[in-house]
C-alpha atoms as a PDB file:
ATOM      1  CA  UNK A   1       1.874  -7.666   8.884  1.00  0.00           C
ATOM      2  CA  UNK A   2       1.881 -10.108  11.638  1.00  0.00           C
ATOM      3  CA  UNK A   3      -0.766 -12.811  12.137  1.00  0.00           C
ATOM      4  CA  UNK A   4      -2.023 -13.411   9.044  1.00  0.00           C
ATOM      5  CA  UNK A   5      -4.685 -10.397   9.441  1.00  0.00           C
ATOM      6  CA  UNK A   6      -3.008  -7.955  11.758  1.00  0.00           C
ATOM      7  CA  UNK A   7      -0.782  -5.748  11.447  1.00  0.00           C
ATOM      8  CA  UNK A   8       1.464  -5.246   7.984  1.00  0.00           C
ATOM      9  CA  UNK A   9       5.061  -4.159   7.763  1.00  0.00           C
ATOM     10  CA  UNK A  10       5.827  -0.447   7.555  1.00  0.00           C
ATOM     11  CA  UNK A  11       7.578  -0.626   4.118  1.00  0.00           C
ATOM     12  CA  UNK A  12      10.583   1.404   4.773  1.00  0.00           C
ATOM     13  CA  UNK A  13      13.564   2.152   1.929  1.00  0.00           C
ATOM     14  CA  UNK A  14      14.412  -1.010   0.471  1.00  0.00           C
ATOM     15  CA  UNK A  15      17.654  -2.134  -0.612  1.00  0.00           C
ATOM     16  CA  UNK A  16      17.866  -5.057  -1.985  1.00  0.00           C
ATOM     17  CA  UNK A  17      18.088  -7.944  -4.341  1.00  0.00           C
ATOM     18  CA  UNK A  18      15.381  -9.435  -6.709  1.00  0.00           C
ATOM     19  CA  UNK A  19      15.245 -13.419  -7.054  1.00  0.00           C
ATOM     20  CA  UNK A  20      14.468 -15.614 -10.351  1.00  0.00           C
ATOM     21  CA  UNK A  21      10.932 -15.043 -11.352  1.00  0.00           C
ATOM     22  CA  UNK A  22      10.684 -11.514 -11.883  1.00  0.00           C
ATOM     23  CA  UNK A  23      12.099 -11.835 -15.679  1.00  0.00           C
ATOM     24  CA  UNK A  24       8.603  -9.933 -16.453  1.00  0.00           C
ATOM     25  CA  UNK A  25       9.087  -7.018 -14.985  1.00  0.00           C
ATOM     26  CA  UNK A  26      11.049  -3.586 -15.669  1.00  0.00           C
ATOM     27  CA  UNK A  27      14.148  -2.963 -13.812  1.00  0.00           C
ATOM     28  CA  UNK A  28      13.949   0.687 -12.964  1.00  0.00           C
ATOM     29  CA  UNK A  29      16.925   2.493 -10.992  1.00  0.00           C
ATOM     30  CA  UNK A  30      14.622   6.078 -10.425  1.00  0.00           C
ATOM     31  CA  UNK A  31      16.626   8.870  -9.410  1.00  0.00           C
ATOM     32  CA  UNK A  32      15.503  11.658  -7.202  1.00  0.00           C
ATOM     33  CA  UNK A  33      15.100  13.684 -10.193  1.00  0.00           C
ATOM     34  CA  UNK A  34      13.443  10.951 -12.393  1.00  0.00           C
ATOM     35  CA  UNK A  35      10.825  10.382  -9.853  1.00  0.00           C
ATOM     36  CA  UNK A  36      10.251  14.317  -9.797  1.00  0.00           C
ATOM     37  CA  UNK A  37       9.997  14.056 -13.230  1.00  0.00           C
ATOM     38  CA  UNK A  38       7.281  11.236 -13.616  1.00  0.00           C
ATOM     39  CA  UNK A  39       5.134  12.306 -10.553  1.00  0.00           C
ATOM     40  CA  UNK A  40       4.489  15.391 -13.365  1.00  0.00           C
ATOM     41  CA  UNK A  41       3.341  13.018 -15.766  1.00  0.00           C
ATOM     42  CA  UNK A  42       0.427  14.185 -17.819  1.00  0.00           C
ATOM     43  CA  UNK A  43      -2.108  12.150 -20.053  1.00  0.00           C
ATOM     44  CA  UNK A  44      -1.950  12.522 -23.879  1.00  0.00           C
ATOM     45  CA  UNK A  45      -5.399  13.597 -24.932  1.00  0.00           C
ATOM     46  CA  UNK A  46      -6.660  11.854 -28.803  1.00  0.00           C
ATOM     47  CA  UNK A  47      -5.245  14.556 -30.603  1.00  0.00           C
ATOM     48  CA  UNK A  48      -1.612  13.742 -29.383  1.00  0.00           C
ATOM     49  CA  UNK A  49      -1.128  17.315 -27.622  1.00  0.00           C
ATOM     50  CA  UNK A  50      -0.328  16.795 -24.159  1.00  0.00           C
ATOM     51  CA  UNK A  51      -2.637  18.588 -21.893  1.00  0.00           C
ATOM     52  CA  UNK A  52      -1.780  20.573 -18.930  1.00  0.00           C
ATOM     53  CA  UNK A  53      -1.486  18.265 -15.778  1.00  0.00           C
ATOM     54  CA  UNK A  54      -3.784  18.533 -13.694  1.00  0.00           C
ATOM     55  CA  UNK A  55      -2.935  19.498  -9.473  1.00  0.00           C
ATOM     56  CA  UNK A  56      -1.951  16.817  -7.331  1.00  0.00           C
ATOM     57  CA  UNK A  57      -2.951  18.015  -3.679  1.00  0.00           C
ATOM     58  CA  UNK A  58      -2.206  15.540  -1.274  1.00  0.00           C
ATOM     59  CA  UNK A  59      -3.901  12.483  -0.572  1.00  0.00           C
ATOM     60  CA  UNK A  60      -7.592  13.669   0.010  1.00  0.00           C
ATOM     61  CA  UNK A  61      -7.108  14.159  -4.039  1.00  0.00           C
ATOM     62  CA  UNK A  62      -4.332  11.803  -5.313  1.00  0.00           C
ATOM     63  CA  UNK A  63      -4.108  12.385  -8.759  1.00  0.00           C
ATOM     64  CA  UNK A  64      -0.727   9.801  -8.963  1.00  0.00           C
ATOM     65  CA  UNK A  65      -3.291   7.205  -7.081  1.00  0.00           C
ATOM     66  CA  UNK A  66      -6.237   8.234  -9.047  1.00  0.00           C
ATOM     67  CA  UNK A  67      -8.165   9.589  -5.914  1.00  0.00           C
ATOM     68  CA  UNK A  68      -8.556   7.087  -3.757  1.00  0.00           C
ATOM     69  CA  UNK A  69     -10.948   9.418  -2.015  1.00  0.00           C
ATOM     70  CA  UNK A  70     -13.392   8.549  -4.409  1.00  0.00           C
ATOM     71  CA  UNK A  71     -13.241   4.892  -4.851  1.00  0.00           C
ATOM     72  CA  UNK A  72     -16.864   3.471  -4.183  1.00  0.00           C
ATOM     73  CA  UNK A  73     -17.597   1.006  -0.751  1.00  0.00           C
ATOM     74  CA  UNK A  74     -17.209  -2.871  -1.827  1.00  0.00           C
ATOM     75  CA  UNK A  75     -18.953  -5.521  -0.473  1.00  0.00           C
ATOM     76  CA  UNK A  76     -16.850  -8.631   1.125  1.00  0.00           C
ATOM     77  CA  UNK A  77     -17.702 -11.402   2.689  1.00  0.00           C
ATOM     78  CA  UNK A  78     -16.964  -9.720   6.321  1.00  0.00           C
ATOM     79  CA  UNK A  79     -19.302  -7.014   5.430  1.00  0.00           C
ATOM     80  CA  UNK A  80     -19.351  -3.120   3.457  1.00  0.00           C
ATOM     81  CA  UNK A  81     -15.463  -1.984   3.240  1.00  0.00           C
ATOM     82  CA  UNK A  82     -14.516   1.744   2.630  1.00  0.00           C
ATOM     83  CA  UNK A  83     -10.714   3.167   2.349  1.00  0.00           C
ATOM     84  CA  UNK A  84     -11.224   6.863   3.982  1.00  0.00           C
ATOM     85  CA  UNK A  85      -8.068   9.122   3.487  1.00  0.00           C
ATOM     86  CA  UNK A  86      -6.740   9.915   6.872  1.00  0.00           C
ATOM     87  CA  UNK A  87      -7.971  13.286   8.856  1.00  0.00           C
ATOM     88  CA  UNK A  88      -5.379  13.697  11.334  1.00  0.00           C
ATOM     89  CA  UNK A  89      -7.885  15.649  13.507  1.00  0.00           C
ATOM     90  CA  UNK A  90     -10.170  12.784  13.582  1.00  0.00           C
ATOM     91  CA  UNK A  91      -8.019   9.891  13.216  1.00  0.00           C
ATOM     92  CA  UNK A  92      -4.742  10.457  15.009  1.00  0.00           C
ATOM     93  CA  UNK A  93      -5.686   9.330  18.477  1.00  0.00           C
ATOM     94  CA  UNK A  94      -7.234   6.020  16.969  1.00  0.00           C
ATOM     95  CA  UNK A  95      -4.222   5.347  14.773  1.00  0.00           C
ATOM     96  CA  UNK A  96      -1.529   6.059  17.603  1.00  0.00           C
ATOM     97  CA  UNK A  97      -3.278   3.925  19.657  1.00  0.00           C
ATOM     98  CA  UNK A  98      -3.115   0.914  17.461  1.00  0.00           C
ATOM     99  CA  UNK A  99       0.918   1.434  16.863  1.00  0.00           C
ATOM    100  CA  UNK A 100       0.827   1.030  20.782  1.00  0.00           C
ATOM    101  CA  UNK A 101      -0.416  -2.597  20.493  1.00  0.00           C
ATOM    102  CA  UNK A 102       2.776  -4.730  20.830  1.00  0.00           C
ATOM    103  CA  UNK A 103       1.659  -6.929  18.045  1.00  0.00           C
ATOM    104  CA  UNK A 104       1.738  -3.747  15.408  1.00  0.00           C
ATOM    105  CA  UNK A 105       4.885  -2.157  17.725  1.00  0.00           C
ATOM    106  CA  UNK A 106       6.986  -4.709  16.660  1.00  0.00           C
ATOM    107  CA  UNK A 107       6.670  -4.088  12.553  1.00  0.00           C
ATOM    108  CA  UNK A 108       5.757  -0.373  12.543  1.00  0.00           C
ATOM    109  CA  UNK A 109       8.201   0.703  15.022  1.00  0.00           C
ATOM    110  CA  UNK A 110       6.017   3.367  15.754  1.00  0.00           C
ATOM    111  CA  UNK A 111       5.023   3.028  19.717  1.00  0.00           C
ATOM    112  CA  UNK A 112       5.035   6.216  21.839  1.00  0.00           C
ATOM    113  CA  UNK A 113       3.160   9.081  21.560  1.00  0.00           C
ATOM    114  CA  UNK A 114       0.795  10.720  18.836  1.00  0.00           C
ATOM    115  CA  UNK A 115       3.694  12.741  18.032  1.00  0.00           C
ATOM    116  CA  UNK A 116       5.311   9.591  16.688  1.00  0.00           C
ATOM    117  CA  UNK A 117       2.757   9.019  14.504  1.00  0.00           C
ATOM    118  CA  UNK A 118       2.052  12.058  13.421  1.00  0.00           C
ATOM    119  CA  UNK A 119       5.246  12.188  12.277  1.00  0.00           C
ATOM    120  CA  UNK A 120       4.962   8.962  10.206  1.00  0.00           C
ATOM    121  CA  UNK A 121       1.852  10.697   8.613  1.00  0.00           C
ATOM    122  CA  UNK A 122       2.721  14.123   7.949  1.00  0.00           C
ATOM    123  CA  UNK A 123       5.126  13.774   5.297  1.00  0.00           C
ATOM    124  CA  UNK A 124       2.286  11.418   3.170  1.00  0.00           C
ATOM    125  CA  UNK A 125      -0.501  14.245   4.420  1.00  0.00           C
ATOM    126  CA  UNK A 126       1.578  17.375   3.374  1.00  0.00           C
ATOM    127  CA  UNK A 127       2.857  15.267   0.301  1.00  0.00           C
ATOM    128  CA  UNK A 128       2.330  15.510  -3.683  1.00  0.00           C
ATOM    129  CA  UNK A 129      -0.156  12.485  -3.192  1.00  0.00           C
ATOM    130  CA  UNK A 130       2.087   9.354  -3.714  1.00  0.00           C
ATOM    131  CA  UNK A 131       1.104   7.813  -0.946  1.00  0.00           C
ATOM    132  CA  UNK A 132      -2.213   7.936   1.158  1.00  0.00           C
ATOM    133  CA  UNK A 133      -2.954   6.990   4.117  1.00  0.00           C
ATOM    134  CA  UNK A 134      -6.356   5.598   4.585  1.00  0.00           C
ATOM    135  CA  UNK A 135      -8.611   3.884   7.464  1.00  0.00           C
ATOM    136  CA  UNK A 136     -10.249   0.858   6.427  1.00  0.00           C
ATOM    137  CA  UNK A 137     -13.716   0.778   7.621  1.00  0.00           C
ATOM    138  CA  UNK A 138     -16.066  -2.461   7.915  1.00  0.00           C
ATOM    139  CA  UNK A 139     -19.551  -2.468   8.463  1.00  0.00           C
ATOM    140  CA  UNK A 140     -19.223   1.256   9.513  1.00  0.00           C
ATOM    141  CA  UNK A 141     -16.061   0.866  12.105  1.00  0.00           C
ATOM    142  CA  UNK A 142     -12.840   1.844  11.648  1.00  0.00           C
ATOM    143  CA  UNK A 143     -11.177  -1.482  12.389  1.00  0.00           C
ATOM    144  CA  UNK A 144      -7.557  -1.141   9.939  1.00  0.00           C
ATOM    145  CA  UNK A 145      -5.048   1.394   8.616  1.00  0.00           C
ATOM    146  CA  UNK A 146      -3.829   1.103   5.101  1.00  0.00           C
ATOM    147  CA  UNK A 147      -1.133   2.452   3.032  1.00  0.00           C
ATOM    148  CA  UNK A 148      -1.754   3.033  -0.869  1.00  0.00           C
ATOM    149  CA  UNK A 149       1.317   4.199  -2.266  1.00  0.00           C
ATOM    150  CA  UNK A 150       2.872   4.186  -6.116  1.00  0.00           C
ATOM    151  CA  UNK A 151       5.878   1.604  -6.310  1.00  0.00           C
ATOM    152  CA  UNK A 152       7.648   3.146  -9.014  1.00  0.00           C
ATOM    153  CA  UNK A 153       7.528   6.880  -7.484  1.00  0.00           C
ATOM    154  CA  UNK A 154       8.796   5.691  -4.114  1.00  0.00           C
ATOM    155  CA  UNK A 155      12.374   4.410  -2.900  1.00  0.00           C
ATOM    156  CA  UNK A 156      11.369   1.176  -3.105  1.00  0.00           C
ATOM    157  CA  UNK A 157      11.734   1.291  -6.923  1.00  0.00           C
ATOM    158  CA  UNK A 158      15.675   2.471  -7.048  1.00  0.00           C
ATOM    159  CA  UNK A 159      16.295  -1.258  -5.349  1.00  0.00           C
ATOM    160  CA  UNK A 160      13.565  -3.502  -7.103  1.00  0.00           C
ATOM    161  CA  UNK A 161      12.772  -4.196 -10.308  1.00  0.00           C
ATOM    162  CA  UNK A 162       8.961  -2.639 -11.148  1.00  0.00           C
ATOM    163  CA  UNK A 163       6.832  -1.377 -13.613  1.00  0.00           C
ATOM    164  CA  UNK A 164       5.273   1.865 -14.144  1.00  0.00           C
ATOM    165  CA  UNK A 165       1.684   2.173 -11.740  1.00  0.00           C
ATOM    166  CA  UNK A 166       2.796  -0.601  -9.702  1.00  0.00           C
ATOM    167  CA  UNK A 167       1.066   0.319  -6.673  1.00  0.00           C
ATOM    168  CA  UNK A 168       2.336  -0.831  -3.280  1.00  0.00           C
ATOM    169  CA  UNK A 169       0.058  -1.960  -0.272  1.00  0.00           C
ATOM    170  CA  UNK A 170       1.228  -1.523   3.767  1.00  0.00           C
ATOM    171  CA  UNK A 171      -1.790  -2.896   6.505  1.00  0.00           C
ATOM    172  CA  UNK A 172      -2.471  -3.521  10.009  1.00  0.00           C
ATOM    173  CA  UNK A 173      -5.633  -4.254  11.747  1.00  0.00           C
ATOM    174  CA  UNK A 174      -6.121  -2.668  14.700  1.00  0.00           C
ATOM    175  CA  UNK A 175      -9.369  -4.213  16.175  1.00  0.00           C
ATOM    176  CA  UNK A 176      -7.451  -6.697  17.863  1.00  0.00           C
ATOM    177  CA  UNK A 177     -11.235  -9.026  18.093  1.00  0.00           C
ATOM    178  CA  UNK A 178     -10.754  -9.030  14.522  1.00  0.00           C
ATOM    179  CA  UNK A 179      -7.251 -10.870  13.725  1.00  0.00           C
ATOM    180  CA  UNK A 180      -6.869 -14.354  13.625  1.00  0.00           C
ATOM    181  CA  UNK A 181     -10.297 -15.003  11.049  1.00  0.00           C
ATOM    182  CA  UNK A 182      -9.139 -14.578   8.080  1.00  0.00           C
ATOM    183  CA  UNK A 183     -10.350 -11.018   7.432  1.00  0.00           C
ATOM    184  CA  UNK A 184      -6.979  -9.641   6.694  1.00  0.00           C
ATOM    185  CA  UNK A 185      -6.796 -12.095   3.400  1.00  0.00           C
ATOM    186  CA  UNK A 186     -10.733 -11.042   2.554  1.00  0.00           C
ATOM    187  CA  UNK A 187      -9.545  -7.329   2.990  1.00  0.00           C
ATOM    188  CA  UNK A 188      -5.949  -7.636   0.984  1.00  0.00           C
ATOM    189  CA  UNK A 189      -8.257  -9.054  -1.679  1.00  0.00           C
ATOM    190  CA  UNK A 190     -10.333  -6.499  -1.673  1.00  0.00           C
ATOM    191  CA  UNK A 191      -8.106  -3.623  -1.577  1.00  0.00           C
ATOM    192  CA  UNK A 192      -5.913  -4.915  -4.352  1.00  0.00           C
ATOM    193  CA  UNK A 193      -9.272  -4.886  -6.171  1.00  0.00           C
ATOM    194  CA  UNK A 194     -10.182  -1.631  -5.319  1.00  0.00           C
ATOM    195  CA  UNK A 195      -6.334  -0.648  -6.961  1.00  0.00           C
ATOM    196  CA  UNK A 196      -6.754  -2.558 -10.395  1.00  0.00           C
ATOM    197  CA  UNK A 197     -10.609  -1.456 -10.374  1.00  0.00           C
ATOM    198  CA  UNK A 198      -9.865   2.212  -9.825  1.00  0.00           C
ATOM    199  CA  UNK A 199      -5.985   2.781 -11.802  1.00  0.00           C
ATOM    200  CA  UNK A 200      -6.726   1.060 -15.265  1.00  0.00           C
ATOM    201  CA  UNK A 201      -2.550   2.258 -15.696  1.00  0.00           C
ATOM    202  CA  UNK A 202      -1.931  -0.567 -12.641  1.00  0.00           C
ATOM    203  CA  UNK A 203      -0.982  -3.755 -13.819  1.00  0.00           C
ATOM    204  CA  UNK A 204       0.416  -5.076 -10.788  1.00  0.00           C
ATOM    205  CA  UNK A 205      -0.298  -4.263  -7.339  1.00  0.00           C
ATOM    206  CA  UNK A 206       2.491  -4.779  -4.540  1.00  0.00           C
ATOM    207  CA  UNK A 207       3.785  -5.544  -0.921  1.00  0.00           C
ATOM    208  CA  UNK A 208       6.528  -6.565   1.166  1.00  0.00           C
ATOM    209  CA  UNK A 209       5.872  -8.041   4.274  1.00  0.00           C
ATOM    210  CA  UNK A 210       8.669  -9.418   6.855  1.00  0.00           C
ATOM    211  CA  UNK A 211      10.072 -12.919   5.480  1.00  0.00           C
ATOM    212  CA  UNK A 212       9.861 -14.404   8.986  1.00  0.00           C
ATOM    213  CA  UNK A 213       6.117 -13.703   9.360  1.00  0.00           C
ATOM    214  CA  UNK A 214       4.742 -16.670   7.408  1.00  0.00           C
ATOM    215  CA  UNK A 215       1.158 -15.983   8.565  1.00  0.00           C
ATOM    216  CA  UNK A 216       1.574 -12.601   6.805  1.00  0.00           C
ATOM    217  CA  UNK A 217       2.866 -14.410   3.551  1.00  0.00           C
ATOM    218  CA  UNK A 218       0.232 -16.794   3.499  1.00  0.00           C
ATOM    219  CA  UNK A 219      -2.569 -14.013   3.821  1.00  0.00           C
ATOM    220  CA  UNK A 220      -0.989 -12.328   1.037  1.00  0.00           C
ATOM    221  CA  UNK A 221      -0.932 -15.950  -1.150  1.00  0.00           C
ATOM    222  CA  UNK A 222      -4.321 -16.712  -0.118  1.00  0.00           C
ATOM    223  CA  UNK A 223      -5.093 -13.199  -1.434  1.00  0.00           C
ATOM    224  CA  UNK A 224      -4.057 -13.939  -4.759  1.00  0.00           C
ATOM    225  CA  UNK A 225      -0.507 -12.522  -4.584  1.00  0.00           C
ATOM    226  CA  UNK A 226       2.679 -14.442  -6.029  1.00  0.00           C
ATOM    227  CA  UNK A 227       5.615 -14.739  -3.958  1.00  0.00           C
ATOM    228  CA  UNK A 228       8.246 -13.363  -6.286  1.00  0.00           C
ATOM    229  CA  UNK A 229      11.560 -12.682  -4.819  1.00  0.00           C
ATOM    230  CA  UNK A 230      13.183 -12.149  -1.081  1.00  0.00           C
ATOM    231  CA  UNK A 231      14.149  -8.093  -0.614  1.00  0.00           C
ATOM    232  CA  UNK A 232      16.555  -6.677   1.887  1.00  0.00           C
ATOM    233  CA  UNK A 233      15.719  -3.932   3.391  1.00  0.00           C
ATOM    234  CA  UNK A 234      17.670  -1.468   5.994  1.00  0.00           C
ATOM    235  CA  UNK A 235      15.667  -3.081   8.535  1.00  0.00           C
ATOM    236  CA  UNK A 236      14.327  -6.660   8.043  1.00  0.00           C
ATOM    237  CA  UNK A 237      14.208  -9.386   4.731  1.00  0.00           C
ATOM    238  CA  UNK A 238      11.194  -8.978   2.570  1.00  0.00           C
ATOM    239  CA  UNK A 239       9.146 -10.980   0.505  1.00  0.00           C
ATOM    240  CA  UNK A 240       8.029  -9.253  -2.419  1.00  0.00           C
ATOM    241  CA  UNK A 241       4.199 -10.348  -2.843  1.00  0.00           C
ATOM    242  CA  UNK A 242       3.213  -9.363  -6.429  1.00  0.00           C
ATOM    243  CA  UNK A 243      -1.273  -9.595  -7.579  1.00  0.00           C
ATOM    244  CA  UNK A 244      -1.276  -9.229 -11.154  1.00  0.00           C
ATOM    245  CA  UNK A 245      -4.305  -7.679 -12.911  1.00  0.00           C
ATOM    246  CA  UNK A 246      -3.463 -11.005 -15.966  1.00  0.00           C
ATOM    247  CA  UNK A 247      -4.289 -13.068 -13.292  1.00  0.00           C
ATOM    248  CA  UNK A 248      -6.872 -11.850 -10.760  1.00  0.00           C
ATOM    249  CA  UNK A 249      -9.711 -13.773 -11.754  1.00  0.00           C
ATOM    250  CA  UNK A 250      -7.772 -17.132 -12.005  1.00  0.00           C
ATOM    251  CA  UNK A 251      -6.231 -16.735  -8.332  1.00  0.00           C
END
């Protein structure tokens, strides 16, 4: 994410290393066919049987995000704010158009045409529901695009150290009239409430935006995330930016 409330980073395959600080957390080295294994994860009913999971079909009904389709509008200090899963029908042209903006370009790598992202989408879209891409929408526009993705089901957990239903957060905001006023810290906050409101499993929700973009760090601190380690990635250093549900109400 670059200014503090544009765009976010797009959170490719880390690789990395995980500073002092994160003694709390759960080192977990996920193979491909441990992930398989815990996106089937069922509930255990009272009775201790374990019922037949239920169908995960993409990201209009996320079971493995709890369906963010259905998380209710909040109200922020900018105005009404609703995640809406991604219709690439509706929303490709829009989205495409705001990876064109230089500012996004530059961390999303995704300039050119709709094919481009389209492609970026698809695999989410056509995908068991572990990541969802949504439009953020305030005050009835569609002014950001958001990522909601689980941590510990996606490569980022086979190089840092998480916890089961950590969920992961990627941003921009493409109304450029909009960046630069603080509404990218009002909307992180939001959203990571939206997570810990809507996945009672969640316990910590996560990001990893560019090292060298200290606006975007700051947003994310002013948000109520932690700074917890520096991550390297393929393509850039990360700071891993942790909100914890202990401590939501106190930062």
């Amino acid at each position: 994410m670059p200014p503090a409330d544009a765009p976010a980073d797009p959170g490719a395959c880390p690789a990395s290393r995980a500073g002092a600080g994160t003694e709390d957390t759960l080192d977990l080295q996920l193979t491909d066919e441990l992930l398989a294994l815990l996106a089937e994860e069922a509930p255990v009913p009272h009775g201790g049987a374990q019922e037949t999971p239920a169908p995960s079909c993409g990201p209009q009904d996320s079971v493995l995000l709890d369906r963010p389709a259905e998380w209710k509008p909040v109200t922020t200090p900018a105005g009404v704010f609703l995640l809406v899963p991604v219709r690439p029908e509706r929303d490709l042209a829009l989205i495409s158009r705001w990876m064109n903006d230089p500012a996004v370009a530059a961390f999303w790598e995704l300039a050119g045409a709709e094919a481009v992202t389209a492609r970026h989408l698809m695999p989410q879209l056509d995908g068991d529901g572990r990541s969802v891409p949504c439009l953020g929408v305030l005050a009835g526009v569609p002014m950001s695009y958001w990522e909601i993705y689980r941590a510990d089901l996606d490569p980022l957990a086979r190089h840092c150290r998480v916890r089961p239903h950590d969920t992961g957060i990627h941003l921009l905001i493409g109304d450029v009239g909009r960046r630069g006023r603080g509404i990218g810290t009002t909307l992180l906050r939001a959203v990571s409430d939206l997570v810990l409101d809507n996945r009672p499993r969640c316990t910590r929700v996560v990001a990893e935006p560019d090292i060298r973009n200290t606006p975007s760090v700051s947003a994310f601190l002013s948000a109520g995330f932690r700074y917890s380690a520096e991550v390297r990635l393929p393509d850039k250093r990360a700071a891993l930016m942790i909100r914890d549900r202990a401590h939501r109400d106190q930062l």
